[in-house]
Structures are given as C-alpha cells and as structure tokens.
C-alpha atoms as a PDB file:
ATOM      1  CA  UNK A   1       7.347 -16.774  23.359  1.00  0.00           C
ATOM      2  CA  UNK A   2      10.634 -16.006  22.201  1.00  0.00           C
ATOM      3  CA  UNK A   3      11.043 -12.879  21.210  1.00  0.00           C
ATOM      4  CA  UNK A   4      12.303 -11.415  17.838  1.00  0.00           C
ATOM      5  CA  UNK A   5      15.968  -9.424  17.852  1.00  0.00           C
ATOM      6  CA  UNK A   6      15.486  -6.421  15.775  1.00  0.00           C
ATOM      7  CA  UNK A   7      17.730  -5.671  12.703  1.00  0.00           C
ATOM      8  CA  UNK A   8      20.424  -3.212  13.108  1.00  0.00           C
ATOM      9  CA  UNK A   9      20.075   0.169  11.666  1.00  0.00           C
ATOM     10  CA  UNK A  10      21.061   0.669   8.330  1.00  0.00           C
ATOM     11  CA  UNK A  11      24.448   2.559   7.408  1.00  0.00           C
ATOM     12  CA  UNK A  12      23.055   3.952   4.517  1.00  0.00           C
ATOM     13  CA  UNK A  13      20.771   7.136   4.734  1.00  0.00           C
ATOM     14  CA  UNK A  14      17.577   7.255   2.704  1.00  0.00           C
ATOM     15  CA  UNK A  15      17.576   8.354  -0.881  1.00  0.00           C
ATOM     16  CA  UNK A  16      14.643  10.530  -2.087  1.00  0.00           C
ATOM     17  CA  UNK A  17      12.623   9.130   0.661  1.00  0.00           C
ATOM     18  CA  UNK A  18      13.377   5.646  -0.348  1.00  0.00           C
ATOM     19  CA  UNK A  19      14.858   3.082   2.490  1.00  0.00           C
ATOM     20  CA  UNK A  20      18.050   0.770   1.040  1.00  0.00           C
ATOM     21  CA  UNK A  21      17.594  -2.509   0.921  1.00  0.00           C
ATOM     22  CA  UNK A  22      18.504  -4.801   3.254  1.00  0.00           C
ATOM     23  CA  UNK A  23      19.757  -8.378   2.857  1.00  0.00           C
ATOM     24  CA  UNK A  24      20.409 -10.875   5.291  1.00  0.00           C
ATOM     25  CA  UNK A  25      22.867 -14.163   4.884  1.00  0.00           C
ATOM     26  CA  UNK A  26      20.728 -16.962   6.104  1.00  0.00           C
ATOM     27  CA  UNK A  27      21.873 -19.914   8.376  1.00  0.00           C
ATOM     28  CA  UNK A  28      22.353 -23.269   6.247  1.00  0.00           C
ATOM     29  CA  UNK A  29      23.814 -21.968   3.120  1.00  0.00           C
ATOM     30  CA  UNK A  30      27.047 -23.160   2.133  1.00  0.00           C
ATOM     31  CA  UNK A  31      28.155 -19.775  -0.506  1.00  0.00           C
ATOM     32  CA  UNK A  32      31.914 -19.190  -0.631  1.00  0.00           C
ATOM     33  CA  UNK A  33      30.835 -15.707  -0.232  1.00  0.00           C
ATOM     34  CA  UNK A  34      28.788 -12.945  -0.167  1.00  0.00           C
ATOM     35  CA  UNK A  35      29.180 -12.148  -4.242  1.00  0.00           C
ATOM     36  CA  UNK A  36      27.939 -15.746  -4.635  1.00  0.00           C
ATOM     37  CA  UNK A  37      25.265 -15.610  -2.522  1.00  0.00           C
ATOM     38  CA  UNK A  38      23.561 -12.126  -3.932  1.00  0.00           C
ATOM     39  CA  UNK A  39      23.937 -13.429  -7.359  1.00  0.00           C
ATOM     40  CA  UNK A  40      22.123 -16.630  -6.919  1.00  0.00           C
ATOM     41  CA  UNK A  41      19.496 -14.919  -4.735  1.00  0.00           C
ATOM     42  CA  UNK A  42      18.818 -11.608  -6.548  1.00  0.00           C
ATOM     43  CA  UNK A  43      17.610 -10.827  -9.961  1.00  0.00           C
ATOM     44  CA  UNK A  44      20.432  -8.372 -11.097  1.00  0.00           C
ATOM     45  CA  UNK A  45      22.704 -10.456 -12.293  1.00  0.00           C
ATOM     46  CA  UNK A  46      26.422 -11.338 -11.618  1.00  0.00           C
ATOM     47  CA  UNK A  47      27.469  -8.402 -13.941  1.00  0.00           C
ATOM     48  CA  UNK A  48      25.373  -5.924 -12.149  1.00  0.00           C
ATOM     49  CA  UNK A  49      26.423  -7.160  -8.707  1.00  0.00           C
ATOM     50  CA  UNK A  50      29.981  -7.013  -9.730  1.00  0.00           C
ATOM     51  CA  UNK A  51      29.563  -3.606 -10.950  1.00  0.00           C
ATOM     52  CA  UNK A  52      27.946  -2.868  -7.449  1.00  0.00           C
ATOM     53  CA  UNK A  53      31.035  -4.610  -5.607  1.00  0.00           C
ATOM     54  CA  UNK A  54      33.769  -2.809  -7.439  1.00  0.00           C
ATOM     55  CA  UNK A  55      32.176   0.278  -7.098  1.00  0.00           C
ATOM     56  CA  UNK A  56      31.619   0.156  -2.890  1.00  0.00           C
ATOM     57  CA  UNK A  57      27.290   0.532  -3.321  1.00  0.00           C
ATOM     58  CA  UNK A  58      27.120  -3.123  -1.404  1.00  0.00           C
ATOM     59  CA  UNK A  59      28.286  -1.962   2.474  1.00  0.00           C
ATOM     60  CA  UNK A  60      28.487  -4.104   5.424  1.00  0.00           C
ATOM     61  CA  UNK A  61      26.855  -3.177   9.343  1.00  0.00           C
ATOM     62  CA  UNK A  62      29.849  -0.399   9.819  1.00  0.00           C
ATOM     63  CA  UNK A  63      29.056   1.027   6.302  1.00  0.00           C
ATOM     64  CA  UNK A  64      32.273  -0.606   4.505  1.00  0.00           C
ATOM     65  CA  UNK A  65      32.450  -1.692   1.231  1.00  0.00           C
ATOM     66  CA  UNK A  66      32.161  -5.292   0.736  1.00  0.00           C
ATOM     67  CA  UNK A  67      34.575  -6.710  -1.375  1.00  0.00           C
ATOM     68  CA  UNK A  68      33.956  -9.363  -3.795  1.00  0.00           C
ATOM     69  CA  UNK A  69      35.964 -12.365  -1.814  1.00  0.00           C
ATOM     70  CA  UNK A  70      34.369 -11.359   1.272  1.00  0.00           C
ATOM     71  CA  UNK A  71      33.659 -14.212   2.781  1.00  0.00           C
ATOM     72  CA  UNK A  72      30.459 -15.903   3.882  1.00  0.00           C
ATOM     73  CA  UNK A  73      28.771 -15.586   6.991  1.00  0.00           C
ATOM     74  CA  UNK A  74      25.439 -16.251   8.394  1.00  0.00           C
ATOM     75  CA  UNK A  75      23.482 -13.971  10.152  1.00  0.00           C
ATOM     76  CA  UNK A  76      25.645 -11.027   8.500  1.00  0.00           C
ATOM     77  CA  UNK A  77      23.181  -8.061   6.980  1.00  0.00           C
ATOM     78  CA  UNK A  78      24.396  -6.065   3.876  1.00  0.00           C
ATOM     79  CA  UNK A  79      22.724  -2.885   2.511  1.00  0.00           C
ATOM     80  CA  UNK A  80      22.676  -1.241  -1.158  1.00  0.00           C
ATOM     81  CA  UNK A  81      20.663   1.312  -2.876  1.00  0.00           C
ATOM     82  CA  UNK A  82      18.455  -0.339  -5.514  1.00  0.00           C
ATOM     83  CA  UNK A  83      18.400   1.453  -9.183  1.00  0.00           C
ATOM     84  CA  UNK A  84      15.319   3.731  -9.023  1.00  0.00           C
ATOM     85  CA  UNK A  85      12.517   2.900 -11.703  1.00  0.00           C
ATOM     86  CA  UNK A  86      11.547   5.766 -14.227  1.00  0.00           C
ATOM     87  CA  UNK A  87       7.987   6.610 -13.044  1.00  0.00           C
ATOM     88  CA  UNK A  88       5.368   9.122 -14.280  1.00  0.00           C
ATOM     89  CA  UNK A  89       4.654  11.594 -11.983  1.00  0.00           C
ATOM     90  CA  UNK A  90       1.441  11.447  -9.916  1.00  0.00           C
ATOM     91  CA  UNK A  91       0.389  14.944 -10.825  1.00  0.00           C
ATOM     92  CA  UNK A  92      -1.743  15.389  -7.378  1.00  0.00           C
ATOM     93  CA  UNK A  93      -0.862  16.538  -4.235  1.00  0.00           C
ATOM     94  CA  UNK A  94      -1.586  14.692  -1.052  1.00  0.00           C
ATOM     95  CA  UNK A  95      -3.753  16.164   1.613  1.00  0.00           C
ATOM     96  CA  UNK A  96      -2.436  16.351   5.237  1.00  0.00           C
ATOM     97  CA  UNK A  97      -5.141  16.342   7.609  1.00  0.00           C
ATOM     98  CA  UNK A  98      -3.606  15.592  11.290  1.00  0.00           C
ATOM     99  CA  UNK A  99       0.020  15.511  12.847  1.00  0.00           C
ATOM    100  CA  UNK A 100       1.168  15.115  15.561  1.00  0.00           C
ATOM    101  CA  UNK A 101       4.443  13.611  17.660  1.00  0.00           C
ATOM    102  CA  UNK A 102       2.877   9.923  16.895  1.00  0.00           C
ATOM    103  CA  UNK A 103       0.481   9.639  13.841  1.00  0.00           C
ATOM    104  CA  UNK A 104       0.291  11.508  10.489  1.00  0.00           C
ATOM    105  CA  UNK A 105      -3.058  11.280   8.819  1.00  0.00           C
ATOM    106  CA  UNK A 106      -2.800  12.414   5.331  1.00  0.00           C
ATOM    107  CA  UNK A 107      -5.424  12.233   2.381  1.00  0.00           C
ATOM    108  CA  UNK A 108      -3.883  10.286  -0.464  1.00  0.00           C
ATOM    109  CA  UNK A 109      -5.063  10.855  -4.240  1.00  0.00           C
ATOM    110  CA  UNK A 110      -5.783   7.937  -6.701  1.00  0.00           C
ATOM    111  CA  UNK A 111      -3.286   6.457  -8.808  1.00  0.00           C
ATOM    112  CA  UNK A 112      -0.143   7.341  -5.704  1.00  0.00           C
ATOM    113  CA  UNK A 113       0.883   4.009  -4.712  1.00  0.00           C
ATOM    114  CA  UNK A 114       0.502   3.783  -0.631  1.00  0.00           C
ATOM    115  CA  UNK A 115       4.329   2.624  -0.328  1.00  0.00           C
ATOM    116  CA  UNK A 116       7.505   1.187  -2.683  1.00  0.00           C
ATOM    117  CA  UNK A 117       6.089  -1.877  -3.750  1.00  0.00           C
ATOM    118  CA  UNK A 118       7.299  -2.922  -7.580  1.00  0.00           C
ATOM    119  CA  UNK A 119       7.691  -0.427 -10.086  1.00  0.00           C
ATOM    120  CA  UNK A 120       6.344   2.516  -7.906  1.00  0.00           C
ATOM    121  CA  UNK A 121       9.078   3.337  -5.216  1.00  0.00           C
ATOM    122  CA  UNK A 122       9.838   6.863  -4.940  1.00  0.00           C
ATOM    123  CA  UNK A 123       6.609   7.639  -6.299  1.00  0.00           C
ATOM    124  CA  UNK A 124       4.534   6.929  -3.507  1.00  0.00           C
ATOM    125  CA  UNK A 125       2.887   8.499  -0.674  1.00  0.00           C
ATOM    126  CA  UNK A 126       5.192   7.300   2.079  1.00  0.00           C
ATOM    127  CA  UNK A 127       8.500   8.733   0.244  1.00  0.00           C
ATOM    128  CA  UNK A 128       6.658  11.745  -0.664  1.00  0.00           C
ATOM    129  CA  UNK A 129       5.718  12.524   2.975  1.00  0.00           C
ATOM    130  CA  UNK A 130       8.835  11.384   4.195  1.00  0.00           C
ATOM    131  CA  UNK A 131      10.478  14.598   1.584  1.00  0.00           C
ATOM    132  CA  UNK A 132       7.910  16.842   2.167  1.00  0.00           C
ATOM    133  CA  UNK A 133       7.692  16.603   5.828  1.00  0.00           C
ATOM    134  CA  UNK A 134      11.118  16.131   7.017  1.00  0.00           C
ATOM    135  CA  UNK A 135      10.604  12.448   8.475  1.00  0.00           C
ATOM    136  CA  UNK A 136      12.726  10.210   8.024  1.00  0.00           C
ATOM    137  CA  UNK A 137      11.355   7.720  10.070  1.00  0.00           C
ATOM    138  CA  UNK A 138       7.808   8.118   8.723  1.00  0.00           C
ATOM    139  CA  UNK A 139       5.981   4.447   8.005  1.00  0.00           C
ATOM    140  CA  UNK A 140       2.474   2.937   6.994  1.00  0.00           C
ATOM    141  CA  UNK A 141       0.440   1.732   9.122  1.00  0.00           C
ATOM    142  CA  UNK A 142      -1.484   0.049   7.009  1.00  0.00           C
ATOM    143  CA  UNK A 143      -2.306   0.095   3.027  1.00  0.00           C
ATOM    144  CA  UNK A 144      -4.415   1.577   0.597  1.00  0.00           C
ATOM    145  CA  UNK A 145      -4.977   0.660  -3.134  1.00  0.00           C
ATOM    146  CA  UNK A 146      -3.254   2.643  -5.588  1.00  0.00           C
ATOM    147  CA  UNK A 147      -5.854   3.481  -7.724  1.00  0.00           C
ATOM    148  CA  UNK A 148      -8.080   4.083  -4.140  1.00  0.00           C
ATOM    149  CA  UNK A 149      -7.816   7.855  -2.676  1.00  0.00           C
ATOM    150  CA  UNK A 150      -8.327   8.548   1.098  1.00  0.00           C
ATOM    151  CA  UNK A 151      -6.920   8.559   4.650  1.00  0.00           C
ATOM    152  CA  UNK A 152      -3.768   6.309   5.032  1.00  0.00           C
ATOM    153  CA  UNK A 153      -2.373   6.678   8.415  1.00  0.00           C
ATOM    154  CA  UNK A 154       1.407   6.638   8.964  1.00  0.00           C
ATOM    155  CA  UNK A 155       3.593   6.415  12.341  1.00  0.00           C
ATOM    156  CA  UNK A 156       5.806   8.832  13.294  1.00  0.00           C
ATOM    157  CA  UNK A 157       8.271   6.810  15.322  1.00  0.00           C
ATOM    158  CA  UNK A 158       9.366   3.194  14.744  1.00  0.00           C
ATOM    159  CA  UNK A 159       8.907   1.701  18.089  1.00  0.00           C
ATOM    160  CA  UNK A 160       4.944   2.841  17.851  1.00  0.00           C
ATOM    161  CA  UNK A 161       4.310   1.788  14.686  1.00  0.00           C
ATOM    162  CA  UNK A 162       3.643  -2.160  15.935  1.00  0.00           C
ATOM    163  CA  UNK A 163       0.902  -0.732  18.172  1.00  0.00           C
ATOM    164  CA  UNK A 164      -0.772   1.565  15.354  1.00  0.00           C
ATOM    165  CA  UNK A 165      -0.889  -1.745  12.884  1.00  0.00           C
ATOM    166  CA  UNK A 166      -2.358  -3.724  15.488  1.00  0.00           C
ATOM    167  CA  UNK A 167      -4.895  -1.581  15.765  1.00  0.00           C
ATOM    168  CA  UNK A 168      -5.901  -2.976  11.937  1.00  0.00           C
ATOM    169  CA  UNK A 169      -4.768  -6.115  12.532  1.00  0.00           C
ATOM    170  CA  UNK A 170      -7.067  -6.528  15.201  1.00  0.00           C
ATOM    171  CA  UNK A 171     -10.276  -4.522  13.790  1.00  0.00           C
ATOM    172  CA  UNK A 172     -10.519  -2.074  15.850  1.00  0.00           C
ATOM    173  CA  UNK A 173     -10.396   0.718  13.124  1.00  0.00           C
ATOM    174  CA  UNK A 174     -13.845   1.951  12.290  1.00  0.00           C
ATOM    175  CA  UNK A 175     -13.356   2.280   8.471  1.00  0.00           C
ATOM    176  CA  UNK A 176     -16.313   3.621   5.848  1.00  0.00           C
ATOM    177  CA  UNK A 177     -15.407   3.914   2.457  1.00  0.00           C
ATOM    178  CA  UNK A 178     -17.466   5.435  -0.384  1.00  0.00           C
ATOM    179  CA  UNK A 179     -17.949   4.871  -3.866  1.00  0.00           C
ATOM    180  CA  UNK A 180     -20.240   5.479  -6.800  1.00  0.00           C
ATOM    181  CA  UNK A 181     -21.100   2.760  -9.242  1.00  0.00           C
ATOM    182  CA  UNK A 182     -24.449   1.804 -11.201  1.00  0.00           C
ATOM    183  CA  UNK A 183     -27.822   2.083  -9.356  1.00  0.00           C
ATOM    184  CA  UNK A 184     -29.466  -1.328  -9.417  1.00  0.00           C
ATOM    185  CA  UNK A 185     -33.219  -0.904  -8.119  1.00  0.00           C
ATOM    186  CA  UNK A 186     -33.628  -4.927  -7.922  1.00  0.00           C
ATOM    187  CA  UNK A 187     -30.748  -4.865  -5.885  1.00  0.00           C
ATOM    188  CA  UNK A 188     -31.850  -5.424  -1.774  1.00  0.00           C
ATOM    189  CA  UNK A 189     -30.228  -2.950  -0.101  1.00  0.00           C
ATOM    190  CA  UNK A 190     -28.423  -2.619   2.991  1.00  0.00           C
ATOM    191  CA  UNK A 191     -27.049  -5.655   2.993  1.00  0.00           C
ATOM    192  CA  UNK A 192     -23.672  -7.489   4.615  1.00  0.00           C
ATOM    193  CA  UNK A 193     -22.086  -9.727   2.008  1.00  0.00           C
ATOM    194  CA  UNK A 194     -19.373 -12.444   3.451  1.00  0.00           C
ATOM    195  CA  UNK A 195     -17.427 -14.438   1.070  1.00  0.00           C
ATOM    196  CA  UNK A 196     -14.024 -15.902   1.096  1.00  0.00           C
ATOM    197  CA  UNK A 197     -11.377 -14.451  -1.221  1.00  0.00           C
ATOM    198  CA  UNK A 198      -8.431 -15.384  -2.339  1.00  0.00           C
ATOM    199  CA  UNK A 199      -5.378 -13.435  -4.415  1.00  0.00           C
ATOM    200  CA  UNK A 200      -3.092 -15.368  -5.915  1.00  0.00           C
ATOM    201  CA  UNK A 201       0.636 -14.041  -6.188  1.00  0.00           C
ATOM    202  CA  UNK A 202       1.232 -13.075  -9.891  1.00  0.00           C
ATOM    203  CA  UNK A 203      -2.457 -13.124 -10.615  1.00  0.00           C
ATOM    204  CA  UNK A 204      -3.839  -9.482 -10.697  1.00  0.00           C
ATOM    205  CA  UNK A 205      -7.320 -10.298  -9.995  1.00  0.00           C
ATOM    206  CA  UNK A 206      -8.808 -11.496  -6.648  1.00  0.00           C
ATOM    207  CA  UNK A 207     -11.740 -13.950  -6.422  1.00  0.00           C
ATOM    208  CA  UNK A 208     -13.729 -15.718  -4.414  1.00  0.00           C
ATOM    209  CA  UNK A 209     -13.913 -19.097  -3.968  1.00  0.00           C
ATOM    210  CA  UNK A 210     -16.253 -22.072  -1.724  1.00  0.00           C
ATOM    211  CA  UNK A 211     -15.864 -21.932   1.893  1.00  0.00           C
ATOM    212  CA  UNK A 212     -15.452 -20.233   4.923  1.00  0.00           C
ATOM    213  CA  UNK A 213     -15.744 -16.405   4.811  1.00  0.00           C
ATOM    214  CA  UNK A 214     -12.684 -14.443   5.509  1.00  0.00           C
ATOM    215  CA  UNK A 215     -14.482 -10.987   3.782  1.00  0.00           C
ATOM    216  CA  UNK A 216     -16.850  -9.432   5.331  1.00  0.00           C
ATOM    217  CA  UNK A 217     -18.668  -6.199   3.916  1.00  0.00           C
ATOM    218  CA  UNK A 218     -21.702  -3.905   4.607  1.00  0.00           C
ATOM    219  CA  UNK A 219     -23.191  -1.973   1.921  1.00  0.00           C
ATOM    220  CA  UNK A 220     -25.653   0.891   2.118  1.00  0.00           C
ATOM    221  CA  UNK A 221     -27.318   3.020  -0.714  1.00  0.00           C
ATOM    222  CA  UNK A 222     -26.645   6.680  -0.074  1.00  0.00           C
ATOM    223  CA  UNK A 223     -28.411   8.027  -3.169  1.00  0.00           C
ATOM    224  CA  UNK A 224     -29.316   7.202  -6.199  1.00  0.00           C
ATOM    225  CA  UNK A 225     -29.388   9.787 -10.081  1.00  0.00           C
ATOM    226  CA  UNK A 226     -29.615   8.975 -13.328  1.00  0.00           C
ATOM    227  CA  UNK A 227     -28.687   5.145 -13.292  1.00  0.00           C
ATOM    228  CA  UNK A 228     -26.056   6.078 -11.000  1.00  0.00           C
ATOM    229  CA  UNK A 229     -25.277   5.758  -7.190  1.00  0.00           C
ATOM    230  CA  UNK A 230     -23.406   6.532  -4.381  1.00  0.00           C
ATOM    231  CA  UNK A 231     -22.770   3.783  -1.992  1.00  0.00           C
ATOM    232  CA  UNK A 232     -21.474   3.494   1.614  1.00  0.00           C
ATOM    233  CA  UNK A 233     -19.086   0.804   2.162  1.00  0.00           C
ATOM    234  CA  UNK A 234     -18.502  -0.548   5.609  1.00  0.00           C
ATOM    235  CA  UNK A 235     -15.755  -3.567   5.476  1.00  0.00           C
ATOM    236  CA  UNK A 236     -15.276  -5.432   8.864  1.00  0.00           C
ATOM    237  CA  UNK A 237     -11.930  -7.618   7.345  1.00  0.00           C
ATOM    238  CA  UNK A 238      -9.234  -6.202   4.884  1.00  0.00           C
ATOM    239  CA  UNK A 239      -9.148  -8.255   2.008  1.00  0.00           C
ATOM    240  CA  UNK A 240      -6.805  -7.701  -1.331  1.00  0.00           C
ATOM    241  CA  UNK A 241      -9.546  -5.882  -3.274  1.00  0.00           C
ATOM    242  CA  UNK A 242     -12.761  -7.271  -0.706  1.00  0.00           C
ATOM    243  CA  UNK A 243     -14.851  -3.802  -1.662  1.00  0.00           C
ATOM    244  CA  UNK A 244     -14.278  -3.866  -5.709  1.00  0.00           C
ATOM    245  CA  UNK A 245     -14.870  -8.189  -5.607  1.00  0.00           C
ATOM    246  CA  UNK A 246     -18.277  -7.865  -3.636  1.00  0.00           C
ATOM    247  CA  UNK A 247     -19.226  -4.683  -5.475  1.00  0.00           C
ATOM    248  CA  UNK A 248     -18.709  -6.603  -8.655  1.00  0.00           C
ATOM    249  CA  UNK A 249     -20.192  -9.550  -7.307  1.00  0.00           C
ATOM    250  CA  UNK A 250     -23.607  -7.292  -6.886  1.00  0.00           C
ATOM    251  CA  UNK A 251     -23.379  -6.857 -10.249  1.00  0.00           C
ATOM    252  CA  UNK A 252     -22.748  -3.245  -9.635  1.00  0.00           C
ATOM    253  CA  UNK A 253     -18.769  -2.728  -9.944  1.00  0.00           C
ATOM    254  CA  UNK A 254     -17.488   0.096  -9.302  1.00  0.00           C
ATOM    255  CA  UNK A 255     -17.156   2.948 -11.920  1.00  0.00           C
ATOM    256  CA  UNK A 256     -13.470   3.173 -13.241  1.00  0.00           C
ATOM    257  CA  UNK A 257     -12.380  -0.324 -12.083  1.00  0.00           C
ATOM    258  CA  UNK A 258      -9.917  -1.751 -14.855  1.00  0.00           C
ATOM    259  CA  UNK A 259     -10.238  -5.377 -13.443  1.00  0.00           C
ATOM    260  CA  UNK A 260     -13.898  -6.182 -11.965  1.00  0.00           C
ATOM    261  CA  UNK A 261     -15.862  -7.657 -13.633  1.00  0.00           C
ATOM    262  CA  UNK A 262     -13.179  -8.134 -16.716  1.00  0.00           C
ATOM    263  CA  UNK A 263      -9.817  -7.144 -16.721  1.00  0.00           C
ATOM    264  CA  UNK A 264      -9.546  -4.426 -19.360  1.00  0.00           C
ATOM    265  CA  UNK A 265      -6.424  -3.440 -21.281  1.00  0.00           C
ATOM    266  CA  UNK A 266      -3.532  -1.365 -19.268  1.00  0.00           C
ATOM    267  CA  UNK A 267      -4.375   2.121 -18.347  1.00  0.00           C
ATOM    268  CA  UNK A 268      -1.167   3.690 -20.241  1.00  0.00           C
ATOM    269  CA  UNK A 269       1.473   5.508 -17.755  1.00  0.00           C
ATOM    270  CA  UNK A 270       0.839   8.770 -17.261  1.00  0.00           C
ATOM    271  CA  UNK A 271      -3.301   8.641 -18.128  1.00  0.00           C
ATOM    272  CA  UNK A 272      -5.077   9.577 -14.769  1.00  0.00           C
ATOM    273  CA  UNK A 273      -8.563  10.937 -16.267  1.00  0.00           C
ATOM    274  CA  UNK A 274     -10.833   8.014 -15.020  1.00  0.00           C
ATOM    275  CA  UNK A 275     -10.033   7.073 -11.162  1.00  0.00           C
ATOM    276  CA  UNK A 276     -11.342   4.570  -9.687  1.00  0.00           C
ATOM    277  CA  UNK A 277     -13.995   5.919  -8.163  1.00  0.00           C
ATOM    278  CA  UNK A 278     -13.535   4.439  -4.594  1.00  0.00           C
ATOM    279  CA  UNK A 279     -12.946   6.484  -1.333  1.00  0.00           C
ATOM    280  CA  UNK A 280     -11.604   5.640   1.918  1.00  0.00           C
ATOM    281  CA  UNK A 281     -13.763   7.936   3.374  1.00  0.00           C
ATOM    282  CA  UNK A 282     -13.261   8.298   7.130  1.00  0.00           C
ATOM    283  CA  UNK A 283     -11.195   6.355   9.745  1.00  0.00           C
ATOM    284  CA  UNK A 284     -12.312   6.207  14.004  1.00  0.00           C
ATOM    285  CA  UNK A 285     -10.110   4.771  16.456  1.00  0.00           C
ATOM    286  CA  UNK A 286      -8.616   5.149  19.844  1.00  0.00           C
ATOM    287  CA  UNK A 287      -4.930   6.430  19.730  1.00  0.00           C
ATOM    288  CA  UNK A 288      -3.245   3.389  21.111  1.00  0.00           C
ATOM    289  CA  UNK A 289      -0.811   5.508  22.481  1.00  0.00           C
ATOM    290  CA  UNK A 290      -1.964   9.063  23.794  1.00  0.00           C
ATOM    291  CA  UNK A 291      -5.417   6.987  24.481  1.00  0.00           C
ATOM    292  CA  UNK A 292      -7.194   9.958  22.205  1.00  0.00           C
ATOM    293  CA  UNK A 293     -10.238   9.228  20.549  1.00  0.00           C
ATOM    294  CA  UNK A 294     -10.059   9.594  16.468  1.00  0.00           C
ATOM    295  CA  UNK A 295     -12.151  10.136  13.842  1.00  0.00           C
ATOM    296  CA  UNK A 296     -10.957  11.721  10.528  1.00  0.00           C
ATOM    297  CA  UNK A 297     -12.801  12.861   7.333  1.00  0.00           C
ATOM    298  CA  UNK A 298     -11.316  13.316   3.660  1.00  0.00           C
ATOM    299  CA  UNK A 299     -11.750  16.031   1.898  1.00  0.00           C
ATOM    300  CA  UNK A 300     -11.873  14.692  -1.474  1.00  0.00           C
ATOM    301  CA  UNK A 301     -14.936  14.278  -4.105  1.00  0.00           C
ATOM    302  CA  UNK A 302     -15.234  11.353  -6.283  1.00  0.00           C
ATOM    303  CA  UNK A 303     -15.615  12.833  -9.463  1.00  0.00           C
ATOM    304  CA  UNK A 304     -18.316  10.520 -11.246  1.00  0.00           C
ATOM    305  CA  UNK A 305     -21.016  11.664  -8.679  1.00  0.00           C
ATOM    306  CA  UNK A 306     -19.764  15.559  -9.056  1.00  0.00           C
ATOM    307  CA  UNK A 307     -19.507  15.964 -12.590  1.00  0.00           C
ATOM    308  CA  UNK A 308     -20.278  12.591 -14.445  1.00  0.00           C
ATOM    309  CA  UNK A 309     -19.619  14.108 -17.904  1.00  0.00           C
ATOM    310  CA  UNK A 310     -16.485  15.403 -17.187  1.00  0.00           C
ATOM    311  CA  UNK A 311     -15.007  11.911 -15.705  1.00  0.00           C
ATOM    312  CA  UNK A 312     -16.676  10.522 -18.436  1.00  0.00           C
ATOM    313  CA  UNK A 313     -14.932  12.714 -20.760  1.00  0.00           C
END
C-alpha cells in the first residue's frame, strides 16, 4: 500500500488558536493561475481574493506573497488566514482533567463546539486549549456534539495523533454517556437498539432508514423521579447523533434536544439556559502509546436531574 506524503508545514503561525487554511492546486486543471483557480474554487469571491492578493495574506510554501499572475502549478500548496466569524462567547469554562506529554483529557461544557467547523472557529474547545495551554500542536482525537458536554480527548503531538483516533476508529474506547429524559414505565428496559442511520449533508437531522445496522446502542435505566429519568447510554458505533435518534426513537428524547423528535425553532445566539441534557460521561482505554490503562470521569451534573425547575426555568 502506497503510502501517503504528508503536507508541508504551514508558513503561517496560528491565529487565536485557529490553524490557516490550506489549499492545494490539484493535478488536471488547466487555470492560468493561481488567482483563477481560488476564485472558481472558493466562495469569497474574485474581489475578496484580489483584495487578499494585493495585500500579501495568500503566501506560498516559503511564506511569500503570491502575486496575482502567479502562475499555475499542480501539486503547489498555498496558505491564508480565513476572516474570523463574530461568535457569542461560550460563557463556561472547560474542565481539564489529565495531561500529560501525549494526551490531554479535558471536560468540555455544552454549547462549545469540539473544533472549527462552520461558523464556530475560534470558539471552540480545541482553539481554546490550544490558548490556554500553550499548545500549539494540540488536536482532536475524536468529536463531540456541540450542544453535548463531556470528555473529548486531544493529542499532544502530531505524529501520535493517528494512533489515538484509531483507537475510535477501531472501537476500542469504552465510552458511557448519560442523560436524563422522560421516564417511560412501558418502556423494556435494558435494552440494545441497532438501526442504520443516515445524515445527509445540508440536512440537520439524522434518521434512520431500512437495512443493515451501522448504530448500535445499549440503554440502561439508572433511576427514575417524577416522570423523569436518568439513563445510561452505552454506544458500541459513533453515529452523527446515534444516542439522541434511538433515544427519540424510544419515544423518550432527550430533554433539551432542539431537533428529536421535531426540529424546533433556532435557539437564538447567545441563549445557553436549556442544554441538552446529554453527557459523555466517562472514557476507558489503553494508551496506545505509553501502553497505560485509562479510565476518566467528568465532573459535570446535568442540570435537569439536579434542579429540574431551575433548567426548566
């Protein structure tokens, strides 16, 4: 197997935490030049790539300037800075509960976005961390929902970081999740639902559709109050939004959830009194590394099961 060349590194440092981007000129197109090709291929515009060229923000591999009649050539990388969106403020801290020389395990609050994806780019745990702890280099190794608090881990050092994502790629991260929702007393459980789901791109919903299961999900009554419960959730695969479809599918979705079973108007920016009320609760794995044996706890309450009326409120 033919194995992949790695991209050079970029000549640009990181802005507030943020990488630049990076484009490459691919093989088979027949642009005069490197203007023409970023125009056609990126959303700016030719007036806002112009304004880019002129003003030396577009570099080559040596961190020079490209000029607009630079000609084109395959295989060549450019960088830039993109524009920063104007985002609210997540007004919750994040929770660091292990570091070392390889791993960072920190305990992220709902609502912070796990890394720049869209309109939430310096706003998000990874360029947080990445200010707060000095680390440039910091990266996910894997994803949590926005709206979904808990343990994200994140790789200290790039060359690692492919055997840390493995380890989720491959199942062989323990994960138990927690969340509180309606008590159902008809409802049979512990149970293991399988389904298949599917997310389609630009839809914001997932859903699950006929045939073979690709979601796999254990779920365990914990206790049960006043119409309400708290669940243990147990998935075995990592589906876009697997824990919030089959909860919904129970006909018990999960307090605080703006799109199972209906997608409800936008939560406006800046309104963070109902969470979700998901947790990724604990994560267990051997360090594929330093061989160390793992198992980490947050320290967070969901707030439905603590103080109902107050999350209600």
């Amino acid at each position: 197997m033919r194995r992949r060349t790695p991209p050079p590194p970029s000549p640009l440092p990181q802005r507030d935490g943020v990488d630049p981007v990076r484009v490459r000129l691919p093989a088979g197109d027949a642009w005069a030049t490197v203007r023409d090709h970023l125009v056609a291929r990126l959303a700016a515009g030719a007036g806002v790539i112009d304004g880019m060229l002129d003003a030396g923000l577009i570099v080559d591999g040596a961190g020079r300037p490209v000029p607009r009649d630079m000609g084109y050539a395959p295989g060549m990388f450019v960088w830039f800075h993109r524009e920063l969106p104007d985002e609210e403020r997540v007004p919750f801290g994040i929770g660091i509960l292990y570091r070392d020389e390889h791993v960072v395990v920190a305990d992220k609050p709902h609502f912070l976005a796990t890394t720049p994806r869209g309109s939430h780019v310096a706003e998000t745990a990874l360029a947080r961390l990445r200010r707060e702890l000095g680390i440039p280099t910091l990266g996910a190794a894997h994803r949590l929902d926005r709206l979904t608090a808990g343990l994200v881990l994140f790789t200290v050092r790039p060359d690692e970081r492919g055997a840390y994502q493995s380890l989720f790629r491959d199942r062989r991260v323990l994960k138990e999740y927690e969340a509180v929702a309606p008590h159902d007393p008809r409802l049979e459980l512990p149970r293991t639902v399988r389904s298949r789901i599917v997310k389609e791109r630009g839809v914001l919903t997932a859903r699950e559709v006929e045939g073979e299961p690709n979601a796999v999900s254990r779920v365990e009554l914990l206790e049960h109050r006043s119409g309400l419960a708290r669940y243990r959730l147990l998935p075995s695969t990592g589906q876009t939004h697997q824990l919030r479809v089959h909860m919904s599918g129970l006909g018990v979705a999960i307090l605080g959830d703006p799109l199972y079973p209906v997608v409800n108007a936008p939560v406006p920016a800046g309104d963070f009194r109902r969470p979700l009320q998901l947790l990724a609760r604990s994560l267990e794995f051997t360090d594929p590394v330093t061989g160390r044996e793992h198992r980490f706890e947050s320290q967070r309450v969901l707030r439905a099961w603590s103080s109902y009326e107050a999350w209600a409120e």
